[in-house]
N, C-alpha and C. Protein backbone atom coordinates (compact mmCIF):
# COMPACT_ATOMS: atom_id res chain seq x y z
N UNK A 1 -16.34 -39.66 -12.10
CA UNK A 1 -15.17 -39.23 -11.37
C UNK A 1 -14.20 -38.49 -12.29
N UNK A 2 -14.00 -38.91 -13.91
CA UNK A 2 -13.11 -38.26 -14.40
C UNK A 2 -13.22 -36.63 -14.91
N UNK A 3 -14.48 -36.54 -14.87
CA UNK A 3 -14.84 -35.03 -15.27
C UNK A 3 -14.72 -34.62 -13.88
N UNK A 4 -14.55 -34.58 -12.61
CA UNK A 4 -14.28 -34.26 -11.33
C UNK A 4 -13.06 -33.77 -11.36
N UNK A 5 -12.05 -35.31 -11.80
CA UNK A 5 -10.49 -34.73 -11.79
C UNK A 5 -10.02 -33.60 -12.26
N UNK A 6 -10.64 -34.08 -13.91
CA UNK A 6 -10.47 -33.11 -14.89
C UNK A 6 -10.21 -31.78 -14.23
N UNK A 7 -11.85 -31.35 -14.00
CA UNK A 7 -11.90 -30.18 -13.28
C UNK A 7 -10.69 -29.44 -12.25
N UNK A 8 -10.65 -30.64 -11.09
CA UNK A 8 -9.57 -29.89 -10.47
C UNK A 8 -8.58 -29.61 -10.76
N UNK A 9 -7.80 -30.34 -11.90
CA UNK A 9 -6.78 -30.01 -12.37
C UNK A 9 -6.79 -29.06 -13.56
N UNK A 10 -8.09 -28.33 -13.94
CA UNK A 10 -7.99 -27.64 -14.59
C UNK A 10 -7.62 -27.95 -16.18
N UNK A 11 -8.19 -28.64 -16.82
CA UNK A 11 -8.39 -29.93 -18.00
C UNK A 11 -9.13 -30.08 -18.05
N UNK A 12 -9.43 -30.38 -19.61
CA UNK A 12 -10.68 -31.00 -19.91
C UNK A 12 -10.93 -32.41 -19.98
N UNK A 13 -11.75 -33.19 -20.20
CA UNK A 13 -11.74 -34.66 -19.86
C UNK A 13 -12.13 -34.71 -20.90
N UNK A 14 -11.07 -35.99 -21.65
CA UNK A 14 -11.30 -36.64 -22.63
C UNK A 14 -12.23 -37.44 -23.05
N UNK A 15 -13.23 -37.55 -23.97
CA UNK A 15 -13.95 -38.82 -24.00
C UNK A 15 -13.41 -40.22 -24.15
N UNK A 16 -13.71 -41.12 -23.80
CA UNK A 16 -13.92 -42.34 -23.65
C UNK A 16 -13.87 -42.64 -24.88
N UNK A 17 -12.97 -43.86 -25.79
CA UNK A 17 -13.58 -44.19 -27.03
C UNK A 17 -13.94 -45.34 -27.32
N UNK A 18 -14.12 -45.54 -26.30
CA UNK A 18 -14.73 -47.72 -25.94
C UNK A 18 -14.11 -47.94 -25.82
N UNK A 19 -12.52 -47.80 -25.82
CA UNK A 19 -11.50 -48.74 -25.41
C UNK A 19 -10.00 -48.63 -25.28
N UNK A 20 -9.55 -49.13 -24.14
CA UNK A 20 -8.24 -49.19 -23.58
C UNK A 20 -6.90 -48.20 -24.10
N UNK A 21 -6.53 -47.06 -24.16
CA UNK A 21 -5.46 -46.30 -24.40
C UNK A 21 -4.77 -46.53 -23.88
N UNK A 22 -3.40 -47.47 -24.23
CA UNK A 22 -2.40 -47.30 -23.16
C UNK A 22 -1.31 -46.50 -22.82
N UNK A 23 -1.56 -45.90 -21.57
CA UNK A 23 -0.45 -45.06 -21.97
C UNK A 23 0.99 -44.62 -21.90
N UNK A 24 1.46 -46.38 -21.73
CA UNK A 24 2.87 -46.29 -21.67
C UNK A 24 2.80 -46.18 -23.19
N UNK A 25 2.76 -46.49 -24.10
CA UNK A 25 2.95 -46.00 -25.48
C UNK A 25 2.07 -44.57 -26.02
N UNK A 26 1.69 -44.00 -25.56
CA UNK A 26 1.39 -42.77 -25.38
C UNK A 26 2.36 -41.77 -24.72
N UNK A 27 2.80 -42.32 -23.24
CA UNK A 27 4.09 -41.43 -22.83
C UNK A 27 5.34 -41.58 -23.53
N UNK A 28 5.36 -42.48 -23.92
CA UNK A 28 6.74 -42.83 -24.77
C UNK A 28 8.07 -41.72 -25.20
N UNK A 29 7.46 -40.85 -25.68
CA UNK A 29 8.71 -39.56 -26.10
C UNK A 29 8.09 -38.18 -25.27
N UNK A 30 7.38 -38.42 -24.67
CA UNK A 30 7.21 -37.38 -23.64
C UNK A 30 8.18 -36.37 -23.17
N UNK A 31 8.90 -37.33 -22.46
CA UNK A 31 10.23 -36.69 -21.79
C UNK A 31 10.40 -35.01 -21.77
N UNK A 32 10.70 -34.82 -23.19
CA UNK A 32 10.93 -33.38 -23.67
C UNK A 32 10.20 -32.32 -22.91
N UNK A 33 8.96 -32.72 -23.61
CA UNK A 33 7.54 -32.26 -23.49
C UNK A 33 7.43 -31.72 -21.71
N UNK A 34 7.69 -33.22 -21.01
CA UNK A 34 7.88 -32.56 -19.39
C UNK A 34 8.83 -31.74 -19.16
N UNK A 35 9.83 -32.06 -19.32
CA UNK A 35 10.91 -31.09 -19.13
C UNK A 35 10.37 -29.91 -19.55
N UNK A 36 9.78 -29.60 -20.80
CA UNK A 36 9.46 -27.96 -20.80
C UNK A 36 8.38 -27.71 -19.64
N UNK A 37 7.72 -28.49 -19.31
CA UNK A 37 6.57 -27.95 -18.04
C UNK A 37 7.37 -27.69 -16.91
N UNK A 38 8.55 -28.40 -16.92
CA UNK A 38 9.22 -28.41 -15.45
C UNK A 38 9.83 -26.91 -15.55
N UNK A 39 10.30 -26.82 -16.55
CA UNK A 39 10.76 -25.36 -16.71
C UNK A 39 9.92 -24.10 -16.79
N UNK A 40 9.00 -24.30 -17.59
CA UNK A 40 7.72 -23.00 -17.53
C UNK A 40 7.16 -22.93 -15.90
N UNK A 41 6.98 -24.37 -15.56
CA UNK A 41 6.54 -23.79 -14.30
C UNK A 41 7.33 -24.13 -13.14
N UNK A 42 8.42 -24.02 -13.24
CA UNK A 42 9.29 -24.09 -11.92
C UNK A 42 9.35 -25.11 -10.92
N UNK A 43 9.10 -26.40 -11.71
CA UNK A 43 8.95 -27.15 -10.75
C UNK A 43 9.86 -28.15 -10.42
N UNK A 44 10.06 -29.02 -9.52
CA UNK A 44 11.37 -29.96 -9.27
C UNK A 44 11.70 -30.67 -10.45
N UNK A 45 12.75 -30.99 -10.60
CA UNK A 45 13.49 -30.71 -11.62
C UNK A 45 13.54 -33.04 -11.86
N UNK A 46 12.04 -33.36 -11.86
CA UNK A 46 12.05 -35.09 -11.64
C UNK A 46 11.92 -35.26 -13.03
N UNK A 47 12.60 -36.67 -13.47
CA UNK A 47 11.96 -37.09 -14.50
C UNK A 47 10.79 -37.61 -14.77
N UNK A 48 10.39 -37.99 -15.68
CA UNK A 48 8.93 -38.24 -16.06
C UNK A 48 9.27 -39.09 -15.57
N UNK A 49 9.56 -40.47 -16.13
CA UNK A 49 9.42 -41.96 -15.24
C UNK A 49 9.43 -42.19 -14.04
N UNK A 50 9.65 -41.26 -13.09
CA UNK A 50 10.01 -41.11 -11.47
C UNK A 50 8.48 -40.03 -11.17
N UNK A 51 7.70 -39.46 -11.73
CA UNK A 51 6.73 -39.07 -11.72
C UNK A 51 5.81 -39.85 -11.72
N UNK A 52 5.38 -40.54 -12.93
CA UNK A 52 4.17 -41.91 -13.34
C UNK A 52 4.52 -42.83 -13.75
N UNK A 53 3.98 -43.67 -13.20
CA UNK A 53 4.07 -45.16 -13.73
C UNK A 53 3.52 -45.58 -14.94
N UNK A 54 3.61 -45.40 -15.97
CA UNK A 54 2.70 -45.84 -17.07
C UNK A 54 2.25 -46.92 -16.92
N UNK A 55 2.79 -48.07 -16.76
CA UNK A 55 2.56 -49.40 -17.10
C UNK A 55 1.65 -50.32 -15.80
N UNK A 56 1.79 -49.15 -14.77
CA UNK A 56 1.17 -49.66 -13.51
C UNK A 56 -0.48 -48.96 -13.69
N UNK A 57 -0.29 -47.54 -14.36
CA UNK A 57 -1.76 -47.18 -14.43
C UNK A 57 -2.58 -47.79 -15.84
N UNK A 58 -1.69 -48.54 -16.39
CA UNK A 58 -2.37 -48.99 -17.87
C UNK A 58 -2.83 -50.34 -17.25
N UNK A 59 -2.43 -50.88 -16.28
CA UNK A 59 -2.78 -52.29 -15.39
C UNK A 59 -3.69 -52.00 -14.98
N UNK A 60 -3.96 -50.93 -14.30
CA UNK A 60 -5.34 -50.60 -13.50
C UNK A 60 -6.66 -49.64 -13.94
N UNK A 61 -5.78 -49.24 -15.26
CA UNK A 61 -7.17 -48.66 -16.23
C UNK A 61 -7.67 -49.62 -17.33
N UNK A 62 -6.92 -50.12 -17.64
CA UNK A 62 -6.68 -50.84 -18.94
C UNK A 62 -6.87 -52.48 -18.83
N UNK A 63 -8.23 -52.72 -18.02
CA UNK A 63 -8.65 -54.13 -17.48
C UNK A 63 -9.68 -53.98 -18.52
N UNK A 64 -10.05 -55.68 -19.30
CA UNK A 64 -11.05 -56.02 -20.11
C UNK A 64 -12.06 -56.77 -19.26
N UNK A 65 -12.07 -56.59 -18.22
CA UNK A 65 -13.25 -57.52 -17.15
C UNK A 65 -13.64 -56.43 -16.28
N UNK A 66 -14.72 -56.80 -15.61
CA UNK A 66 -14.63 -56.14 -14.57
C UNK A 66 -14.09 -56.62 -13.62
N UNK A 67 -13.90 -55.43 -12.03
CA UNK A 67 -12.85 -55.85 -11.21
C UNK A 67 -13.85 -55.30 -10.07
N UNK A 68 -14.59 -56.20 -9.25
CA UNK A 68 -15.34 -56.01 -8.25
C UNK A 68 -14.46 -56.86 -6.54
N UNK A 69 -14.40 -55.38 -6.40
CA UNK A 69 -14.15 -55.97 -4.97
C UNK A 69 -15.44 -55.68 -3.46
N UNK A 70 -14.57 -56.04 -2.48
CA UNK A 70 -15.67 -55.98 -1.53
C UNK A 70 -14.95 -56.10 -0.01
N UNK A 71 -15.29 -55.29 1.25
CA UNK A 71 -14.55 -54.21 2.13
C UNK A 71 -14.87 -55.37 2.87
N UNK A 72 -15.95 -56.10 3.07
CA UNK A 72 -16.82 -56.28 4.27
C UNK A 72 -15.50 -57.02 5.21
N UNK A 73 -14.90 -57.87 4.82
CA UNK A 73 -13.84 -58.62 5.45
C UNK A 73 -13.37 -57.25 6.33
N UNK A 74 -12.30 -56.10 5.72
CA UNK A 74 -11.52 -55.55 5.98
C UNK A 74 -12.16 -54.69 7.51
N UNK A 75 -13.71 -54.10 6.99
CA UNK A 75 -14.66 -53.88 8.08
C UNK A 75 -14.27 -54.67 9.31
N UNK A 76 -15.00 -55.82 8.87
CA UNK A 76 -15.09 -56.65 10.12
C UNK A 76 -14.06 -56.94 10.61
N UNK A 77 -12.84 -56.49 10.46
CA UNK A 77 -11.17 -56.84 11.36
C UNK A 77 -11.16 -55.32 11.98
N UNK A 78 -11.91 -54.63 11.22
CA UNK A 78 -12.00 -53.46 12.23
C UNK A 78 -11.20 -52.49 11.43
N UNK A 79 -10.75 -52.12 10.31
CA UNK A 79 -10.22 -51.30 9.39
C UNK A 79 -11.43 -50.47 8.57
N UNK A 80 -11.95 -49.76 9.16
CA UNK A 80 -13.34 -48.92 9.11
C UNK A 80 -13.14 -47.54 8.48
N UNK A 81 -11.70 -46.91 8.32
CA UNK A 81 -11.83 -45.58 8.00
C UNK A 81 -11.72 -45.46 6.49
N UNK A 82 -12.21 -45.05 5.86
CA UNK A 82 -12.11 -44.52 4.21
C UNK A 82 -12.06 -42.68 3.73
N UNK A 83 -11.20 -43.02 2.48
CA UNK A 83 -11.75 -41.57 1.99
C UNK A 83 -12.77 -41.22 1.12
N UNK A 84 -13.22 -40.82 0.54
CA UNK A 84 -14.06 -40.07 -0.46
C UNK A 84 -12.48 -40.41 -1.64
N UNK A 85 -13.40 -41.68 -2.42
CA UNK A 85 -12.33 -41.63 -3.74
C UNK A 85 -11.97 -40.20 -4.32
N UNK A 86 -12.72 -39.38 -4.98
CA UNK A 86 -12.40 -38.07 -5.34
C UNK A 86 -11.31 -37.25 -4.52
N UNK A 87 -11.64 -37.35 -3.54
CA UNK A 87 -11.23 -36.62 -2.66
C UNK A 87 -9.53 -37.28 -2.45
N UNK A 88 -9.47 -38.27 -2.35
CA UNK A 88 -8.04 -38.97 -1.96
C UNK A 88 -7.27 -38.83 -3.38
N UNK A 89 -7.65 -38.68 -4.98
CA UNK A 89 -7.21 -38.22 -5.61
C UNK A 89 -6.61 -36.52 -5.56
N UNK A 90 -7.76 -35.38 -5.48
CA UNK A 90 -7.44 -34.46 -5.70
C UNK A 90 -6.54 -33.92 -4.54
N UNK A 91 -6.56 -34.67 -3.45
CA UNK A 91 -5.54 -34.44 -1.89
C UNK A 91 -4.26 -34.43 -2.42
N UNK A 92 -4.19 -35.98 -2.97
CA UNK A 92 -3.11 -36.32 -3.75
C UNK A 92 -2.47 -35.15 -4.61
N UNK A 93 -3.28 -34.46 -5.69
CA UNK A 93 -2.60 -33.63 -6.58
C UNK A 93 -2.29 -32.67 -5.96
N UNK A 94 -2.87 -31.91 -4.82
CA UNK A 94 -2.71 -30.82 -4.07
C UNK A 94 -1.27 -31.44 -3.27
N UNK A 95 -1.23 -31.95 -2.82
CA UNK A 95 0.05 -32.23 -2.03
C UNK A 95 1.27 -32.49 -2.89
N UNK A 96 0.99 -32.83 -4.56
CA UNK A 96 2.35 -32.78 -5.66
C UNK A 96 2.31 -31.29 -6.24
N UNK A 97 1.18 -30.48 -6.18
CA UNK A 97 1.40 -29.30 -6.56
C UNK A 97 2.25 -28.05 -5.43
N UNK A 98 1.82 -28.49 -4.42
CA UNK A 98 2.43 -28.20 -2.98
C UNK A 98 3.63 -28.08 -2.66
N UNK A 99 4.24 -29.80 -3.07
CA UNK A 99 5.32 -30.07 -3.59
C UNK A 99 6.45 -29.63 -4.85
N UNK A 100 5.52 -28.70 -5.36
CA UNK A 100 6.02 -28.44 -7.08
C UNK A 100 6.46 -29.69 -7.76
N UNK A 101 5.68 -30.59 -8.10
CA UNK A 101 5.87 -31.83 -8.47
C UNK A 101 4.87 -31.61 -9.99
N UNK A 102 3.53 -31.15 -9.49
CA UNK A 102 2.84 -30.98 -10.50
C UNK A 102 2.65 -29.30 -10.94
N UNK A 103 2.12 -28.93 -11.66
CA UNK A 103 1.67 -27.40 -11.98
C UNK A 103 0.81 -27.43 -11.65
């Protein structure tokens, strides 16, 4: 899936290095850095922290177990419609680029 994203967003995908990057200490002094994107490319004028969650996507990338779930319940109450994971991502970016949220 991540060489998918990559792609649509026009990036290259990083390798994997066995293990957990987090990237609230990775975004850390960012700030700047966005602000110049917001400016090169004209886009709403948000801060980074009101953009991504670091600490919420380092929760959900950044698991040392695996995390297996399973629909069948949700099925059987009759909640049947899904997206194409890929697809509900890159919708996603298209509708913040749409937005001028993203470049």
């Amino acid at each position: 899936m991540w060489p998918r994203l990559a792609e649509h967003l026009g990036v290259a995908a990083a390798e994997y290095p066995g293990h957990a990057q987090p990237l609230e200490q990775q975004m850390a002094d960012m700030e700047p850095v966005w602000d110049r994107m917001v400016a090169k490319h004209g886009l709403q004028n948000n801060p980074l922290k009101a953009v991504a969650s670091w600490w919420h996507s380092d929760a959900d990338l950044g698991r040392t177990i695996e995390n297996f779930n399973d629909m069948t319940k949700s099925r059987d109450m009759g909640f049947t419609a899904y997206q194409n994971s890929v697809r509900s991502f890159t919708d996603a970016f298209d509708m913040l680029r749409t937005a001028q949220v993203l470049p």
